[in-house]
N, C-alpha and C. Protein backbone atom coordinates (compact mmCIF):
# COMPACT_ATOMS: atom_id res chain seq x y z
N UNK A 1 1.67 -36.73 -29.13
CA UNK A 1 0.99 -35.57 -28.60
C UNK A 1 1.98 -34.80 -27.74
N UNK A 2 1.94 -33.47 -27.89
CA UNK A 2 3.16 -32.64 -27.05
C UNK A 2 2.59 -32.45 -25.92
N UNK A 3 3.37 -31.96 -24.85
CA UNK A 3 3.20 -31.63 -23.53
C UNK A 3 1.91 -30.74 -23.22
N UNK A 4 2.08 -30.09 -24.00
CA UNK A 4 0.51 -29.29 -24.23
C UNK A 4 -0.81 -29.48 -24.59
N UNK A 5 -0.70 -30.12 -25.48
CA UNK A 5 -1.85 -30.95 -25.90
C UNK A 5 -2.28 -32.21 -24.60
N UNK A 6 -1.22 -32.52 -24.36
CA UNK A 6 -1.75 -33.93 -22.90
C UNK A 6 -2.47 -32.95 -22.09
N UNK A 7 -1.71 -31.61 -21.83
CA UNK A 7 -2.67 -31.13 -20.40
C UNK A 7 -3.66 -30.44 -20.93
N UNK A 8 -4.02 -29.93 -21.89
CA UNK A 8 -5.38 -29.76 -22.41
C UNK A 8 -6.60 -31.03 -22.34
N UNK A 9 -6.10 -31.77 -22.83
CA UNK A 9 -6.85 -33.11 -22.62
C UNK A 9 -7.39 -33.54 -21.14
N UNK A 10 -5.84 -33.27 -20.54
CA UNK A 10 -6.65 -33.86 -19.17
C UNK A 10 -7.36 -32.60 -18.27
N UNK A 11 -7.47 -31.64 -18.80
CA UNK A 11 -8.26 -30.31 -17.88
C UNK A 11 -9.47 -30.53 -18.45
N UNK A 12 -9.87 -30.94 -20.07
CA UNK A 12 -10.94 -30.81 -20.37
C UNK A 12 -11.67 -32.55 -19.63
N UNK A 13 -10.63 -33.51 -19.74
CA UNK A 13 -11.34 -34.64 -18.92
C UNK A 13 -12.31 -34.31 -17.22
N UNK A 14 -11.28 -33.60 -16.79
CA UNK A 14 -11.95 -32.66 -14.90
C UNK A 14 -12.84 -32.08 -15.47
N UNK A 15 -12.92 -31.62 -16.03
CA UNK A 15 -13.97 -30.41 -16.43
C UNK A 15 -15.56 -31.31 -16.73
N UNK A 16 -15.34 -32.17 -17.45
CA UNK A 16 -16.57 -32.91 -18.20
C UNK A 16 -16.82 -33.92 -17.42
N UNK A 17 -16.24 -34.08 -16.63
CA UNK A 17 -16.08 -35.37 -15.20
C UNK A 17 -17.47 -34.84 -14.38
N UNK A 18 -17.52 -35.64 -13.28
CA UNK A 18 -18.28 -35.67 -12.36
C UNK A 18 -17.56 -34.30 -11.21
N UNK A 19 -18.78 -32.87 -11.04
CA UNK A 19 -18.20 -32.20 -10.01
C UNK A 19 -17.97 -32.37 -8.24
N UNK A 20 -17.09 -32.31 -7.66
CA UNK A 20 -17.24 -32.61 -6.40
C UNK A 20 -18.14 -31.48 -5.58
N UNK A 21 -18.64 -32.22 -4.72
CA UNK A 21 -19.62 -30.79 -3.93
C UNK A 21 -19.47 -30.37 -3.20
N UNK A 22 -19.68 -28.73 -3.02
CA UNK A 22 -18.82 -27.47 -2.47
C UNK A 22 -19.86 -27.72 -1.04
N UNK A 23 -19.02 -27.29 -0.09
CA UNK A 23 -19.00 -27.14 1.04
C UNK A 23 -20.05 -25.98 1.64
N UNK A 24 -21.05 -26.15 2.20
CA UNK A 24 -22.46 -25.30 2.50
C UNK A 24 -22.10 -23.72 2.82
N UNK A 25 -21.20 -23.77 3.77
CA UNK A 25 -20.89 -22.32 4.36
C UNK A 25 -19.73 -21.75 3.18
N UNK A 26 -19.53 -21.96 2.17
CA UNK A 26 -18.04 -21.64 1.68
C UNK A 26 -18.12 -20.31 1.18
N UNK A 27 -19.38 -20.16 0.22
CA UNK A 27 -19.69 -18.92 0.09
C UNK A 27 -20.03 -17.44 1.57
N UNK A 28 -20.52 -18.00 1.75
CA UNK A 28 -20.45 -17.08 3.21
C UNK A 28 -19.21 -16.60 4.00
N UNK A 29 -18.33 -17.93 3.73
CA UNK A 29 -17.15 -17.95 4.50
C UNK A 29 -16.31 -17.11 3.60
N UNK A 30 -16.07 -17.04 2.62
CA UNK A 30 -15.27 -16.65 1.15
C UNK A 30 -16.24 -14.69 1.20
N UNK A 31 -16.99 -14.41 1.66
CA UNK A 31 -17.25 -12.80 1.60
C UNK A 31 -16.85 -12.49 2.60
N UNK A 32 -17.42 -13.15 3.76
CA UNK A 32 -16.76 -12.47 5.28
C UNK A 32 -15.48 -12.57 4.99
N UNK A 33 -14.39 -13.64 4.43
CA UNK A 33 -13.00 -12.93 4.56
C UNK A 33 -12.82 -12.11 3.43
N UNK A 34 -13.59 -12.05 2.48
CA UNK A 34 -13.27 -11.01 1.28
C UNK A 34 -13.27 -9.58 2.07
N UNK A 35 -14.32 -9.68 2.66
CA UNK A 35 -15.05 -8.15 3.45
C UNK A 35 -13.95 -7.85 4.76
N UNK A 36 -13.09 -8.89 5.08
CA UNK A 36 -12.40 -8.44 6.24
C UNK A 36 -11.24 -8.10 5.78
N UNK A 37 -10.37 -8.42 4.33
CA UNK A 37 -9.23 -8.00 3.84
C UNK A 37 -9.43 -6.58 3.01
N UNK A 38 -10.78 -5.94 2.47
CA UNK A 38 -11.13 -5.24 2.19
C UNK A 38 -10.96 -4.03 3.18
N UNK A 39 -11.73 -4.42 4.87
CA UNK A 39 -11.53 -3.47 5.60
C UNK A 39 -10.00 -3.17 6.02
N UNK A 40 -9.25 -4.34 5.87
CA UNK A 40 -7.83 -4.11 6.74
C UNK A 40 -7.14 -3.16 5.80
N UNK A 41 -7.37 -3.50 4.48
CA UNK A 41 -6.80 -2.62 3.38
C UNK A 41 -6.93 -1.25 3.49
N UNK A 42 -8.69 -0.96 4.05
CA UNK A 42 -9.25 0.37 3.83
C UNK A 42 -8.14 1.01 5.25
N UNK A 43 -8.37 0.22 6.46
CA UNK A 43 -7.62 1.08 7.76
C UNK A 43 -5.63 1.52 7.08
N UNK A 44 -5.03 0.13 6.49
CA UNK A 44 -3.97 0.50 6.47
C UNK A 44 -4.13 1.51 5.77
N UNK A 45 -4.73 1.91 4.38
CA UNK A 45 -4.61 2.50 3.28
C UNK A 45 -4.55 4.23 4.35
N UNK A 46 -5.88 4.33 5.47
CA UNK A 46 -6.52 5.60 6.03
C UNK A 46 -4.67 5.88 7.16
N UNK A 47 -4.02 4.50 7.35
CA UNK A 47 -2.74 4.83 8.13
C UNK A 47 -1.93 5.61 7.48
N UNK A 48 -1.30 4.94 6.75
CA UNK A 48 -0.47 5.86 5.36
C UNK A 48 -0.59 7.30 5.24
N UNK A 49 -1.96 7.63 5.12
CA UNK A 49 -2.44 8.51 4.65
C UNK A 49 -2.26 9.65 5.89
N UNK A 50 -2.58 9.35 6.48
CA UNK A 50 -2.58 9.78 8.46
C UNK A 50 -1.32 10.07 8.10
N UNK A 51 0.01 9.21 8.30
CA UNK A 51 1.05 9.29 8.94
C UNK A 51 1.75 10.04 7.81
N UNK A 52 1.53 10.24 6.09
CA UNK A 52 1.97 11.25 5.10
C UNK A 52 1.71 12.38 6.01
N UNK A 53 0.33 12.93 6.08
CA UNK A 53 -0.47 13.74 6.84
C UNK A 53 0.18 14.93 7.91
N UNK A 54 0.60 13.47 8.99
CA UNK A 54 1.18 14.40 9.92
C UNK A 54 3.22 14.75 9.27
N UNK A 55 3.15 13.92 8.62
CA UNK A 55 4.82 14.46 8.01
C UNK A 55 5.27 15.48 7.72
N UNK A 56 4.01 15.81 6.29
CA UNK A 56 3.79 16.92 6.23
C UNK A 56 4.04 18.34 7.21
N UNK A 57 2.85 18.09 7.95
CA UNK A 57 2.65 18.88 8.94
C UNK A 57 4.12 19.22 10.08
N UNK A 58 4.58 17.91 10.34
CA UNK A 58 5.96 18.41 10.95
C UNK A 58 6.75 19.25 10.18
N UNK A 59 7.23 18.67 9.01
CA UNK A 59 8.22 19.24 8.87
C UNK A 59 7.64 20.58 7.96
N UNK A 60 6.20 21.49 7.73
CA UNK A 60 6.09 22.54 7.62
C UNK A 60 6.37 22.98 8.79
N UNK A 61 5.84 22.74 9.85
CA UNK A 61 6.26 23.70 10.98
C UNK A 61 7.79 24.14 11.73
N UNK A 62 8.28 22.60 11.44
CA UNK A 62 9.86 22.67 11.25
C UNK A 62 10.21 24.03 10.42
N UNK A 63 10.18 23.93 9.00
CA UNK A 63 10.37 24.66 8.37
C UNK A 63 10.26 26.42 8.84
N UNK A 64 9.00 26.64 9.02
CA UNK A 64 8.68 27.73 9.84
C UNK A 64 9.50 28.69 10.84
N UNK A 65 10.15 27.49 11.65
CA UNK A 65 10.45 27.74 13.11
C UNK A 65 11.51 28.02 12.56
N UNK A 66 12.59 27.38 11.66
CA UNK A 66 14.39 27.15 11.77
C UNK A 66 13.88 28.26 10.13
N UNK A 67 13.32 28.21 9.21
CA UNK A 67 13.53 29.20 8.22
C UNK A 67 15.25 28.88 7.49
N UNK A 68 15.31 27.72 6.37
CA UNK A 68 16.32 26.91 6.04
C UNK A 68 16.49 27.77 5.17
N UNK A 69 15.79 28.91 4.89
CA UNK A 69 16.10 29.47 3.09
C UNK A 69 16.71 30.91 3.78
N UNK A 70 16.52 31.54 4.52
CA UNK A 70 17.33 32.30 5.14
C UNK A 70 18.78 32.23 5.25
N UNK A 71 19.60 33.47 4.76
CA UNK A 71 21.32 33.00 4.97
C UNK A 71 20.81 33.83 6.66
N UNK A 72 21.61 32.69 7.46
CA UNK A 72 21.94 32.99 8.41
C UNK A 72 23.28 34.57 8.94
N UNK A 73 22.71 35.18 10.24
CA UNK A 73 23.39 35.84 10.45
C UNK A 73 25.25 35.37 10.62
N UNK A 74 25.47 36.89 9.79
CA UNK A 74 27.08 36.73 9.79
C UNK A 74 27.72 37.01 11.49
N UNK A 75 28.40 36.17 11.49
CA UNK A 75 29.19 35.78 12.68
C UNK A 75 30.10 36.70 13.16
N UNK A 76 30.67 37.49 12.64
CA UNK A 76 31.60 38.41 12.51
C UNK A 76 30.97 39.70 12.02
N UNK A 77 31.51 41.20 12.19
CA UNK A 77 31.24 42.67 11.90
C UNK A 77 32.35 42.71 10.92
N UNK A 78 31.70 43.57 9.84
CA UNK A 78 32.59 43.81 8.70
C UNK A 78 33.27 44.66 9.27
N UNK A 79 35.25 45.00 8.78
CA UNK A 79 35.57 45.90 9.11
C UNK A 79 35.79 47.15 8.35
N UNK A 80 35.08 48.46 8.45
CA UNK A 80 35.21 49.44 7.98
C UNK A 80 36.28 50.15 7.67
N UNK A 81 36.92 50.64 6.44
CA UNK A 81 38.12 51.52 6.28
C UNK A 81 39.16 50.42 5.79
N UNK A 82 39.34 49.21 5.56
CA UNK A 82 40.17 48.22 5.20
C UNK A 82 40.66 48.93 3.78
């Protein structure tokens, strides 16, 4: 019998075996932390989102203020009659 076939055998032996018995609160215990990794997810997910948010927002106003697409004034007066 190949390696595969043995552990088929012995999963279907657990399986058809006698079950051990689950622990009273487990279900209860198993949603409250489902429901608390759910919320931590929802706050980080609302952080991200926040802190894109204000990025945004800086660097439009950045933008605004300094005007990057503008050629800046020439430094020097052309000289006339050259």
């Amino acid at each position: 019998m190949s390696g595969t076939g043995r552990r088929q055998e012995e999963v279907r032996r657990m399986l058809e075996g006698p079950h051990p018995p689950v622990p009273a609160g487990l279900a209860a215990s198993a949603a409250e932390r489902g429901a608390r990794l759910l919320r931590r997810r929802r706050a980080l997910r609302r952080m991200w989102v926040l802190a894109l948010v204000a990025a945004v927002t800086v660097f439009a106003v950045w933008a605004l203020t300094v005007r990057p697409w503008e050629t800046p004034p020439a430094e020097t007066t052309p000289v006339e009659g050259w």
